[in-house]
PDB file of N, CA and C in Angstrom:
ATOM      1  N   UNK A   1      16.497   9.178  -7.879  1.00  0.00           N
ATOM      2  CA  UNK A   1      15.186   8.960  -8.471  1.00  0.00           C
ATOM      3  C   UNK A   1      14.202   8.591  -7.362  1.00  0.00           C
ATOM      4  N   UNK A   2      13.140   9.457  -7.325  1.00  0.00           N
ATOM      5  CA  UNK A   2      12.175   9.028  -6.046  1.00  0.00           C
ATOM      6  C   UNK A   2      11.672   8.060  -6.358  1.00  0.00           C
ATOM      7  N   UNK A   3      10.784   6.965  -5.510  1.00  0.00           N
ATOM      8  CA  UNK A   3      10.329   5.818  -5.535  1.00  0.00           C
ATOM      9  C   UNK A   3       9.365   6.063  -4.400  1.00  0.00           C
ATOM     10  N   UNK A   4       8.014   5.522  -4.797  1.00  0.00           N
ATOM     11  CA  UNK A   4       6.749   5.636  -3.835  1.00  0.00           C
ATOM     12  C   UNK A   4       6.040   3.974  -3.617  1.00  0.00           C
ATOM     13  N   UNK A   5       5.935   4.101  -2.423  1.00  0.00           N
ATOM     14  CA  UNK A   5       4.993   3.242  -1.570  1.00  0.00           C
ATOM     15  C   UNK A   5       3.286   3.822  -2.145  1.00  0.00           C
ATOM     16  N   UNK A   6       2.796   2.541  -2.350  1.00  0.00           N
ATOM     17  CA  UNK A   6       1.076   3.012  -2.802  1.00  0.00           C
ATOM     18  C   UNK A   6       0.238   1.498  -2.189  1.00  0.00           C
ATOM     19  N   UNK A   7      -0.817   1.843  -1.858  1.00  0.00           N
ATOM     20  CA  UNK A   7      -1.862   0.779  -1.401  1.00  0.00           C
ATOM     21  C   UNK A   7      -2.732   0.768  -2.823  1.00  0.00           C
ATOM     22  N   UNK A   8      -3.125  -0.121  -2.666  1.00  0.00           N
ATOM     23  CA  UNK A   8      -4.060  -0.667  -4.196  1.00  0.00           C
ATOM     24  C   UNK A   8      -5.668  -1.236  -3.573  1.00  0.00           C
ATOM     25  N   UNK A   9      -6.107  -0.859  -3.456  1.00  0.00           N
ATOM     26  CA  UNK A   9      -7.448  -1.480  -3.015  1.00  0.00           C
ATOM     27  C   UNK A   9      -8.516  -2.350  -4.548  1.00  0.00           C
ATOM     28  N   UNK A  10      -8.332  -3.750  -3.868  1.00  0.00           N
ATOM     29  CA  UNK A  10      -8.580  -4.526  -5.045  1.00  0.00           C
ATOM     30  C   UNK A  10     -10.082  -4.503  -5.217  1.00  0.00           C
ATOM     31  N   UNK A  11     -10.273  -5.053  -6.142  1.00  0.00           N
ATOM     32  CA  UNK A  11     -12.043  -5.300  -6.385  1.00  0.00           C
ATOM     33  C   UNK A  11     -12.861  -5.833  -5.527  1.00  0.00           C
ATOM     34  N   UNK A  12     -12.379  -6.670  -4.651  1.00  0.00           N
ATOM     35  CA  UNK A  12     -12.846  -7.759  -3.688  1.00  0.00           C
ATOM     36  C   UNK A  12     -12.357  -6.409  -2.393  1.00  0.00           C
ATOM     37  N   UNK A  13     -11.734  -5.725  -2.102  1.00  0.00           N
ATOM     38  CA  UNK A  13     -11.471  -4.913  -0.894  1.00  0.00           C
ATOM     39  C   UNK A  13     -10.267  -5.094  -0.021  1.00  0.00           C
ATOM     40  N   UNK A  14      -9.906  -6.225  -1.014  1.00  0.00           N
ATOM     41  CA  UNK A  14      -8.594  -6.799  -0.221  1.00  0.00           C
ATOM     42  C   UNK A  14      -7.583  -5.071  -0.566  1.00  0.00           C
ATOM     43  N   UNK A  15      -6.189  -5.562   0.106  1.00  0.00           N
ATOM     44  CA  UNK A  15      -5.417  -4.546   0.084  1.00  0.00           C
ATOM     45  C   UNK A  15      -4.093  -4.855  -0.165  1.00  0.00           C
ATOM     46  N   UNK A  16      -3.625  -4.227  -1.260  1.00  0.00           N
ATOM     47  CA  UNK A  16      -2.385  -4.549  -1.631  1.00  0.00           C
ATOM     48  C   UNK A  16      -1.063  -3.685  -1.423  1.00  0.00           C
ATOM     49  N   UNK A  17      -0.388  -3.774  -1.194  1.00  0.00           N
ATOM     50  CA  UNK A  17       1.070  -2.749  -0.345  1.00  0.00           C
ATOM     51  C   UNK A  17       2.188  -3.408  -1.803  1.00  0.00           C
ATOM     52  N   UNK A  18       2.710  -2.187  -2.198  1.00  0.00           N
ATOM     53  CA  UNK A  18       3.882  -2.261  -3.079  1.00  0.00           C
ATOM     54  C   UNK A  18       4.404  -0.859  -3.255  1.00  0.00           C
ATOM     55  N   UNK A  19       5.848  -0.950  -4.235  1.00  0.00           N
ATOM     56  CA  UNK A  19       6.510   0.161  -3.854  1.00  0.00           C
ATOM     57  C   UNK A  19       6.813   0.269  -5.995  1.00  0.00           C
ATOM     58  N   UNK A  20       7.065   1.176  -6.317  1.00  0.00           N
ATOM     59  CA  UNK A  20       7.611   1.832  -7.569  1.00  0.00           C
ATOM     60  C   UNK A  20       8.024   2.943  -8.190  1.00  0.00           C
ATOM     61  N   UNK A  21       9.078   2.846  -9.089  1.00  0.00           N
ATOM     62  CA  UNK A  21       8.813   4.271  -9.561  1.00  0.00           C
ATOM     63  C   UNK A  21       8.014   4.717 -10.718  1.00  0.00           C
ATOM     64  N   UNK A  22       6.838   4.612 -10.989  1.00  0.00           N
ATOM     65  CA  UNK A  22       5.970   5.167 -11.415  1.00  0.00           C
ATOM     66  C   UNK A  22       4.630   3.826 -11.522  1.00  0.00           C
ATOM     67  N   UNK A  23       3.830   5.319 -10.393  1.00  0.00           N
ATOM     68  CA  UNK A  23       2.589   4.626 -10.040  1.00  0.00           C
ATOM     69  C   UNK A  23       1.827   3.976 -11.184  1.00  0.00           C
ATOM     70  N   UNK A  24       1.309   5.564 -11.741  1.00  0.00           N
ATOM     71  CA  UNK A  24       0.441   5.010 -13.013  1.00  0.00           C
ATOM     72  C   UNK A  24       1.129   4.047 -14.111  1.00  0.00           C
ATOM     73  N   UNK A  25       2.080   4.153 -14.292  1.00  0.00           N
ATOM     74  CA  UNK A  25       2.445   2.555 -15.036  1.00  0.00           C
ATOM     75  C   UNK A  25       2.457   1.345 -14.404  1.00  0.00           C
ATOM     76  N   UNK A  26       2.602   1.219 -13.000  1.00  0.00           N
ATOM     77  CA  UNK A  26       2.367   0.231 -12.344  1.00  0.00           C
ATOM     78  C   UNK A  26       0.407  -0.015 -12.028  1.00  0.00           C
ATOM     79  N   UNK A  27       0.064   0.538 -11.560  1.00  0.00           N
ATOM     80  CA  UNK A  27      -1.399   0.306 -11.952  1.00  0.00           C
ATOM     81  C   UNK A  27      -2.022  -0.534 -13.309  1.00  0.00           C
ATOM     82  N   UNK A  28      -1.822   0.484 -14.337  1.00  0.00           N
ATOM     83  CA  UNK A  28      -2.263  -0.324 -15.359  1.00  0.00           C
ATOM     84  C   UNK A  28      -1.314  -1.825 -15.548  1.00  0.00           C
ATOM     85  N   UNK A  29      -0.083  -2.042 -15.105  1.00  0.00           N
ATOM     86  CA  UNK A  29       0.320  -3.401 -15.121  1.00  0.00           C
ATOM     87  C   UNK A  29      -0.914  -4.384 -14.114  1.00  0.00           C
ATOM     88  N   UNK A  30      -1.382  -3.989 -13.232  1.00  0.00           N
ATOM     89  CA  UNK A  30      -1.557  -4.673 -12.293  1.00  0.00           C
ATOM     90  C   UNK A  30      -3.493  -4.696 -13.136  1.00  0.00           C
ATOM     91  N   UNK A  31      -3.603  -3.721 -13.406  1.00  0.00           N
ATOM     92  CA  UNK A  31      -5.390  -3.740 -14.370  1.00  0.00           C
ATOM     93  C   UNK A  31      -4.777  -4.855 -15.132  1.00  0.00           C
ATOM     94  N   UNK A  32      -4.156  -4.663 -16.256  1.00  0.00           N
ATOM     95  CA  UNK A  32      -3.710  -6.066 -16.920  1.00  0.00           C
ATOM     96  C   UNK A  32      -3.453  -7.312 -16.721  1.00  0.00           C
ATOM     97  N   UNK A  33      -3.674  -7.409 -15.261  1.00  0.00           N
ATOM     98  CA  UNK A  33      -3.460  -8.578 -14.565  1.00  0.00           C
ATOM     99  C   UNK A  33      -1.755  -9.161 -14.764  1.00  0.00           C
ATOM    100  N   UNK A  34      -0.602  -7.858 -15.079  1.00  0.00           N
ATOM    101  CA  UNK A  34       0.657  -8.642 -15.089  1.00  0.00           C
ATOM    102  C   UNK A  34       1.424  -7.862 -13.912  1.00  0.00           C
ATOM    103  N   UNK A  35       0.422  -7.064 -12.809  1.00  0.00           N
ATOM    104  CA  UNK A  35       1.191  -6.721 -11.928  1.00  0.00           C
ATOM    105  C   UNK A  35       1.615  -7.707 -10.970  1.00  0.00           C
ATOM    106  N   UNK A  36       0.883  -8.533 -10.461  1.00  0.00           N
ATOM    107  CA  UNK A  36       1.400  -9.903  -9.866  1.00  0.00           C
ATOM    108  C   UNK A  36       0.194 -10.614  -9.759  1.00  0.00           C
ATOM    109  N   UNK A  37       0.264 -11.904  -9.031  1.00  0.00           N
ATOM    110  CA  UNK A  37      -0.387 -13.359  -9.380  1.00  0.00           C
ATOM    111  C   UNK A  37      -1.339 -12.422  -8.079  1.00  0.00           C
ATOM    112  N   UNK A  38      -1.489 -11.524  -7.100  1.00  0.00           N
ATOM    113  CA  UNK A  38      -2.915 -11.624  -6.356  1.00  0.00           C
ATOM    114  C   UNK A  38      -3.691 -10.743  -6.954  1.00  0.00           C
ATOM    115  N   UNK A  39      -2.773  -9.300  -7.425  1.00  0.00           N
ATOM    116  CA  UNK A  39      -3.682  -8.852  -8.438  1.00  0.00           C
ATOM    117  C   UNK A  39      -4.397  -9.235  -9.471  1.00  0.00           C
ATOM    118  N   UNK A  40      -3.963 -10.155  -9.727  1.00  0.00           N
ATOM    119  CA  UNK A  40      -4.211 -11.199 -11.814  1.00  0.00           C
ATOM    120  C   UNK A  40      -5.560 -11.822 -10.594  1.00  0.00           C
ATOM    121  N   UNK A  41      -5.424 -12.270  -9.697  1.00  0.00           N
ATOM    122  CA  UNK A  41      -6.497 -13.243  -9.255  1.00  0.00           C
ATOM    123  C   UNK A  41      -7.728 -12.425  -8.880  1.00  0.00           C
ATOM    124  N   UNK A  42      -7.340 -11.564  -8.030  1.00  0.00           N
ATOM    125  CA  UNK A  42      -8.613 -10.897  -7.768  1.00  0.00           C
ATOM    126  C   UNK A  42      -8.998  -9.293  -8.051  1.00  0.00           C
ATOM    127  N   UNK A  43      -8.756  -9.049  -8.921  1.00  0.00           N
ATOM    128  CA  UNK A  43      -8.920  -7.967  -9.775  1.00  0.00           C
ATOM    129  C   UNK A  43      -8.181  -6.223  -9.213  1.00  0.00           C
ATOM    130  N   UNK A  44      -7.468  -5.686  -9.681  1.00  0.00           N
ATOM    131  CA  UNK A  44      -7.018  -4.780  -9.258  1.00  0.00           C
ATOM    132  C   UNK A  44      -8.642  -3.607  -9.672  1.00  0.00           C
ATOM    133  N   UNK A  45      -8.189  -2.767  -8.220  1.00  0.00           N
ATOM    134  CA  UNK A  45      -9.424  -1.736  -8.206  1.00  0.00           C
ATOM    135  C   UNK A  45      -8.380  -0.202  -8.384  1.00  0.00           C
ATOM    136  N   UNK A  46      -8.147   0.516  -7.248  1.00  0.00           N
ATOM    137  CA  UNK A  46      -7.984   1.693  -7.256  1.00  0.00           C
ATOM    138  C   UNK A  46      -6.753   1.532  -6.611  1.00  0.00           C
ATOM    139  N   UNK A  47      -5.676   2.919  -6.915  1.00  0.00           N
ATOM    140  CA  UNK A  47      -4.737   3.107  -5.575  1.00  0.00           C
ATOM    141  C   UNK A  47      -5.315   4.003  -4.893  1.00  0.00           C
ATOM    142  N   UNK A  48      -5.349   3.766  -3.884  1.00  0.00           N
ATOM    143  CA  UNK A  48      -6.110   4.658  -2.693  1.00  0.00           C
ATOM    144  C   UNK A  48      -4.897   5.645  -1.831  1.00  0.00           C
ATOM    145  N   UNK A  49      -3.405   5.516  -1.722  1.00  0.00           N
ATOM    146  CA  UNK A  49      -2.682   5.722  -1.086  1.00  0.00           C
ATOM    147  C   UNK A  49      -1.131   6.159  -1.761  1.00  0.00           C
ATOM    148  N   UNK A  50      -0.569   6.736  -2.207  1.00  0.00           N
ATOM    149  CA  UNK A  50       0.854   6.970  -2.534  1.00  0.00           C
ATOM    150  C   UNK A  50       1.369   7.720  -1.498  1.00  0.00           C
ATOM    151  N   UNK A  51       2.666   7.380  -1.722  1.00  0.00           N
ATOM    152  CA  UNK A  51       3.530   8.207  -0.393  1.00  0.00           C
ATOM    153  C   UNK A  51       5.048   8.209  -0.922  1.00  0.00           C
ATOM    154  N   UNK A  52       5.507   9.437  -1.187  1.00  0.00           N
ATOM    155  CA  UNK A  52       7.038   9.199  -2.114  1.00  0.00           C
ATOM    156  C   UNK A  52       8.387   9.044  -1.031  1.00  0.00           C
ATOM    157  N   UNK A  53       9.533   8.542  -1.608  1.00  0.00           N
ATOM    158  CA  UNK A  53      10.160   8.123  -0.822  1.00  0.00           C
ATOM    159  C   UNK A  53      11.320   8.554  -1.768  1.00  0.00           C
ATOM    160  N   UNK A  54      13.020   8.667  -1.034  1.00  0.00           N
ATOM    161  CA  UNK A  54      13.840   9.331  -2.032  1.00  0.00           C
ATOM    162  C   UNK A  54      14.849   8.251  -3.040  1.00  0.00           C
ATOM    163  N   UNK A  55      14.479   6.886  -2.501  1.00  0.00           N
ATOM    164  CA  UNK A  55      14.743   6.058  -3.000  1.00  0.00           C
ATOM    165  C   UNK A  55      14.463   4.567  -2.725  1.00  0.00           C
ATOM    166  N   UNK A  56      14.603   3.517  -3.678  1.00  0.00           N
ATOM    167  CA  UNK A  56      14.006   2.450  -3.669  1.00  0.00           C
ATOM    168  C   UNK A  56      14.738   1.596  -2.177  1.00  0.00           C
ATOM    169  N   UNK A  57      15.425   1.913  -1.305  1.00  0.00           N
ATOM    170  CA  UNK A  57      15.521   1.393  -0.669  1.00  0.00           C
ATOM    171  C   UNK A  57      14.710   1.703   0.953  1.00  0.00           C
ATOM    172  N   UNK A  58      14.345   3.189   0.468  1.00  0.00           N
ATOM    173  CA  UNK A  58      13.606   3.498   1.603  1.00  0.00           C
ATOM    174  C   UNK A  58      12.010   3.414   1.614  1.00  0.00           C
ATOM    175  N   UNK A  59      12.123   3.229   0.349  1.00  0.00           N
ATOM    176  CA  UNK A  59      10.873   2.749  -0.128  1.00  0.00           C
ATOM    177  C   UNK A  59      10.183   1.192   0.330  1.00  0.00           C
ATOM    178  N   UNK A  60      11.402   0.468  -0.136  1.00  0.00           N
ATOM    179  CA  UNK A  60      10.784  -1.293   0.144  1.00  0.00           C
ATOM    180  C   UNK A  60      10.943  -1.044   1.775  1.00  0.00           C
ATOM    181  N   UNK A  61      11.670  -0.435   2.602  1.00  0.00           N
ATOM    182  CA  UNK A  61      11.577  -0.752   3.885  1.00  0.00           C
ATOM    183  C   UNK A  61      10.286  -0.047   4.468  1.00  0.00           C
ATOM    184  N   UNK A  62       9.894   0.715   3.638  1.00  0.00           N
ATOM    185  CA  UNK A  62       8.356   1.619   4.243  1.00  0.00           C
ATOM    186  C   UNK A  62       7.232  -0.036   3.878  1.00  0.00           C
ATOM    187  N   UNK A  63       7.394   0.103   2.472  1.00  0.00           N
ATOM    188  CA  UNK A  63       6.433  -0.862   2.430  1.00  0.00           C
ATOM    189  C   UNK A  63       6.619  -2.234   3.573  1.00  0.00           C
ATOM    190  N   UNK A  64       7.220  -2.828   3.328  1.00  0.00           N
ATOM    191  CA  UNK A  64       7.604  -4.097   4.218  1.00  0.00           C
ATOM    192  C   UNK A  64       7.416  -3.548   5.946  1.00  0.00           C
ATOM    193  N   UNK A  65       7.334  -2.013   6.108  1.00  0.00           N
ATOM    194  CA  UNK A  65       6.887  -1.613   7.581  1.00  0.00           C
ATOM    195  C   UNK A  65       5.113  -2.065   7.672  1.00  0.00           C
ATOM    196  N   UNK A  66       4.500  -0.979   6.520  1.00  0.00           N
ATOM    197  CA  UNK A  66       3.129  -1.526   6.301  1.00  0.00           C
ATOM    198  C   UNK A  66       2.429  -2.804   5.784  1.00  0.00           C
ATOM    199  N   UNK A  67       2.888  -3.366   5.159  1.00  0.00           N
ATOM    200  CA  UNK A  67       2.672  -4.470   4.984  1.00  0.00           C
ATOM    201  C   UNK A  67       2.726  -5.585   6.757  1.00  0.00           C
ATOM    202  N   UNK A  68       3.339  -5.523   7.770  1.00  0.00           N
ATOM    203  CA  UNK A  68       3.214  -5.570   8.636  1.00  0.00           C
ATOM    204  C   UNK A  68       2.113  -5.179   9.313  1.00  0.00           C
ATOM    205  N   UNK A  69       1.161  -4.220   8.902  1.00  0.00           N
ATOM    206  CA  UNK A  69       0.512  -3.479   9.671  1.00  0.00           C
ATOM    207  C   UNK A  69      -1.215  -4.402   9.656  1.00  0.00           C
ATOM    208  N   UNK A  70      -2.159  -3.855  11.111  1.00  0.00           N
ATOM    209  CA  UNK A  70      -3.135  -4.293  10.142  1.00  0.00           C
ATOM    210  C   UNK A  70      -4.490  -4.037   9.044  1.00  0.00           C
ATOM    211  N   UNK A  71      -5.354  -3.971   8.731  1.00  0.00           N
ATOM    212  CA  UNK A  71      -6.165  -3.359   7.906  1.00  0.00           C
ATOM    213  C   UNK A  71      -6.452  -2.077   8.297  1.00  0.00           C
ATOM    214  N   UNK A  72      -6.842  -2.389   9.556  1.00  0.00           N
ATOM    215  CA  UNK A  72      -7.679  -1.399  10.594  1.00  0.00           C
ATOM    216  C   UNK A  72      -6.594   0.106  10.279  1.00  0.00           C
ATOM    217  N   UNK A  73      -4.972  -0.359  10.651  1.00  0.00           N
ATOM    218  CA  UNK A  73      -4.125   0.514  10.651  1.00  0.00           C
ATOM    219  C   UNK A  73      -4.112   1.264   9.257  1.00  0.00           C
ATOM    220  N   UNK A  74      -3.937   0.587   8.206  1.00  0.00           N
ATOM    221  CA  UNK A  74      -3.600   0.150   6.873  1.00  0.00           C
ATOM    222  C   UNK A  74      -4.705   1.843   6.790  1.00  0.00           C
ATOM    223  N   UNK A  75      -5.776   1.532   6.733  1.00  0.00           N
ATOM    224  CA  UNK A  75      -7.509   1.973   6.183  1.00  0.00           C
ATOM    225  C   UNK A  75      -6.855   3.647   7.239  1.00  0.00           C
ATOM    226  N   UNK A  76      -6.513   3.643   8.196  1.00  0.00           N
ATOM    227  CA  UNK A  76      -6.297   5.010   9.062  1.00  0.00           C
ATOM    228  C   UNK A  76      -5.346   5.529   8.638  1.00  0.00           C
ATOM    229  N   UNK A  77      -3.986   5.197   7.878  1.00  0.00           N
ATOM    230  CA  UNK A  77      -2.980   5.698   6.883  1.00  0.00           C
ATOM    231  C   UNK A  77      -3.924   6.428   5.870  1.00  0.00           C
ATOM    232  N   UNK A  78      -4.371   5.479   4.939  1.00  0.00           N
ATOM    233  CA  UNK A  78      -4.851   5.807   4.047  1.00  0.00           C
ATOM    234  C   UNK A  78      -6.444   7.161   3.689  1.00  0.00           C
ATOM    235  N   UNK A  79      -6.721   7.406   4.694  1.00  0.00           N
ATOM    236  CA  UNK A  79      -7.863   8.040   5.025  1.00  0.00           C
ATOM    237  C   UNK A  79      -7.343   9.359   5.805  1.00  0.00           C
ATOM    238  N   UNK A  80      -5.568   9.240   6.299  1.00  0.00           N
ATOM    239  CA  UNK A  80      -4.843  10.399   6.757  1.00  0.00           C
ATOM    240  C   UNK A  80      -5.800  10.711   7.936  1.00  0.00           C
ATOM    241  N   UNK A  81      -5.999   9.570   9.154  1.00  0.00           N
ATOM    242  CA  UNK A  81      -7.079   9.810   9.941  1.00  0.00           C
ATOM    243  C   UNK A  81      -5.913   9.558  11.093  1.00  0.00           C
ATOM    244  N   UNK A  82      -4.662  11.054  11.569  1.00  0.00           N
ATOM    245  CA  UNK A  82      -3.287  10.741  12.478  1.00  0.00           C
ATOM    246  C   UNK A  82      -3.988  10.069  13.855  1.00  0.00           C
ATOM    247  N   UNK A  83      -5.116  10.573  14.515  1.00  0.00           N
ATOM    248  CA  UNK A  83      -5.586   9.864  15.513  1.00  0.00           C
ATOM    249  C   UNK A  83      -5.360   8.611  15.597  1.00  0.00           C
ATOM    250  N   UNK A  84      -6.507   8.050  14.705  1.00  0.00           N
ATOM    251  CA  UNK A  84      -6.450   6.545  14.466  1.00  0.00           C
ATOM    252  C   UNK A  84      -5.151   5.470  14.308  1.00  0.00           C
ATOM    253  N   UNK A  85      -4.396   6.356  13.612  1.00  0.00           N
ATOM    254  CA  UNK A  85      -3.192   5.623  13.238  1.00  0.00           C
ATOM    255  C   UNK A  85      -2.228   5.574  14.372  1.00  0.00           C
ATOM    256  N   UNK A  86      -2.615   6.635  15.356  1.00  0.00           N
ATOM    257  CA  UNK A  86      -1.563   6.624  16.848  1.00  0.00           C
ATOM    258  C   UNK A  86      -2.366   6.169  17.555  1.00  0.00           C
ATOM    259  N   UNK A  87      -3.791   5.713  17.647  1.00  0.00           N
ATOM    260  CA  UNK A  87      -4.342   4.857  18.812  1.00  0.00           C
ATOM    261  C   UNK A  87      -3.801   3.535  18.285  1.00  0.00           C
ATOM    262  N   UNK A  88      -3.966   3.545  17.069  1.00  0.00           N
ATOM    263  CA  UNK A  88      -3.604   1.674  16.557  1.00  0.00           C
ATOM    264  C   UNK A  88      -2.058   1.387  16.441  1.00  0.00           C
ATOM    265  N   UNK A  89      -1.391   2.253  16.682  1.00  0.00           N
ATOM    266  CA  UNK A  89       0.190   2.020  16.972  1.00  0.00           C
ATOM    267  C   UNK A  89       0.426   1.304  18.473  1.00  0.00           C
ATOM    268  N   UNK A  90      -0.540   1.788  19.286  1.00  0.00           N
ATOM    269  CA  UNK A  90      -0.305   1.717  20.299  1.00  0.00           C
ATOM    270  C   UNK A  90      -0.720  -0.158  20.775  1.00  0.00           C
ATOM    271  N   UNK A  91       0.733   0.047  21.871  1.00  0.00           N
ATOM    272  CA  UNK A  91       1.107  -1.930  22.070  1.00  0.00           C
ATOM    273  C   UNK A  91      -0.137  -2.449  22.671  1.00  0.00           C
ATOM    274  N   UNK A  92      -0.465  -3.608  22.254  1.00  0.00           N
ATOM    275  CA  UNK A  92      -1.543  -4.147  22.470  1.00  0.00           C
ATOM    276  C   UNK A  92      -1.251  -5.437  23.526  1.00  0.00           C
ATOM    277  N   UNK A  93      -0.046  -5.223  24.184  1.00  0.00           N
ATOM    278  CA  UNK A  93       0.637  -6.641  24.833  1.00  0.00           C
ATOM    279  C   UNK A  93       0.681  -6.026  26.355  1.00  0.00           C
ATOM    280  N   UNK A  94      -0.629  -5.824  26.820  1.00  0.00           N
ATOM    281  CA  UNK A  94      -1.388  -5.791  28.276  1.00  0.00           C
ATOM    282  C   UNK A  94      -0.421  -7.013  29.327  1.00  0.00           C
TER     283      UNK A  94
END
């Protein structure tokens, strides 16, 4: 059963990283405010991002990769902008 990684871009602009198997039912959990306590707080907006995976384990390790990541990176995934996302990969420990 595939399982997808999706970014959620909240009302406020914040950014949320989670993994499921099925987006659109997870969305409207999270509009309902019972997808979790940051969504319930600051309002779920859009998913901006899905990305399928062949199962839930390769899934939570994608997410838990991005979730690591930072906005800047996050926003160049999501916008499928490969430049950006390989300048901002790149080590920053001069």
């Amino acid at each position: 059963m595939p399982f997808f990684v999706y970014i959620l871009q909240m009302r406020d602009g914040r950014l949320y990283v989670g993994h499921t198997n099925n987006p659109p039912r997870r969305h409207a959990e999270h509009e309902q405010g019972k997808g979790c306590r940051t969504t319930g707080i600051f309002g779920a907006g859009e998913i901006i991002y899905v990305e399928e995976h062949p199962d839930r384990h390769a899934a939570a390790a994608r997410e838990r990769q991005i979730k690591g990541w930072t906005r800047a990176k996050k926003l160049a995934l999501t916008d499928g902008n490969a430049i950006a996302l390989h300048d901002l990969a790149k080590c920053r420990n001069y």
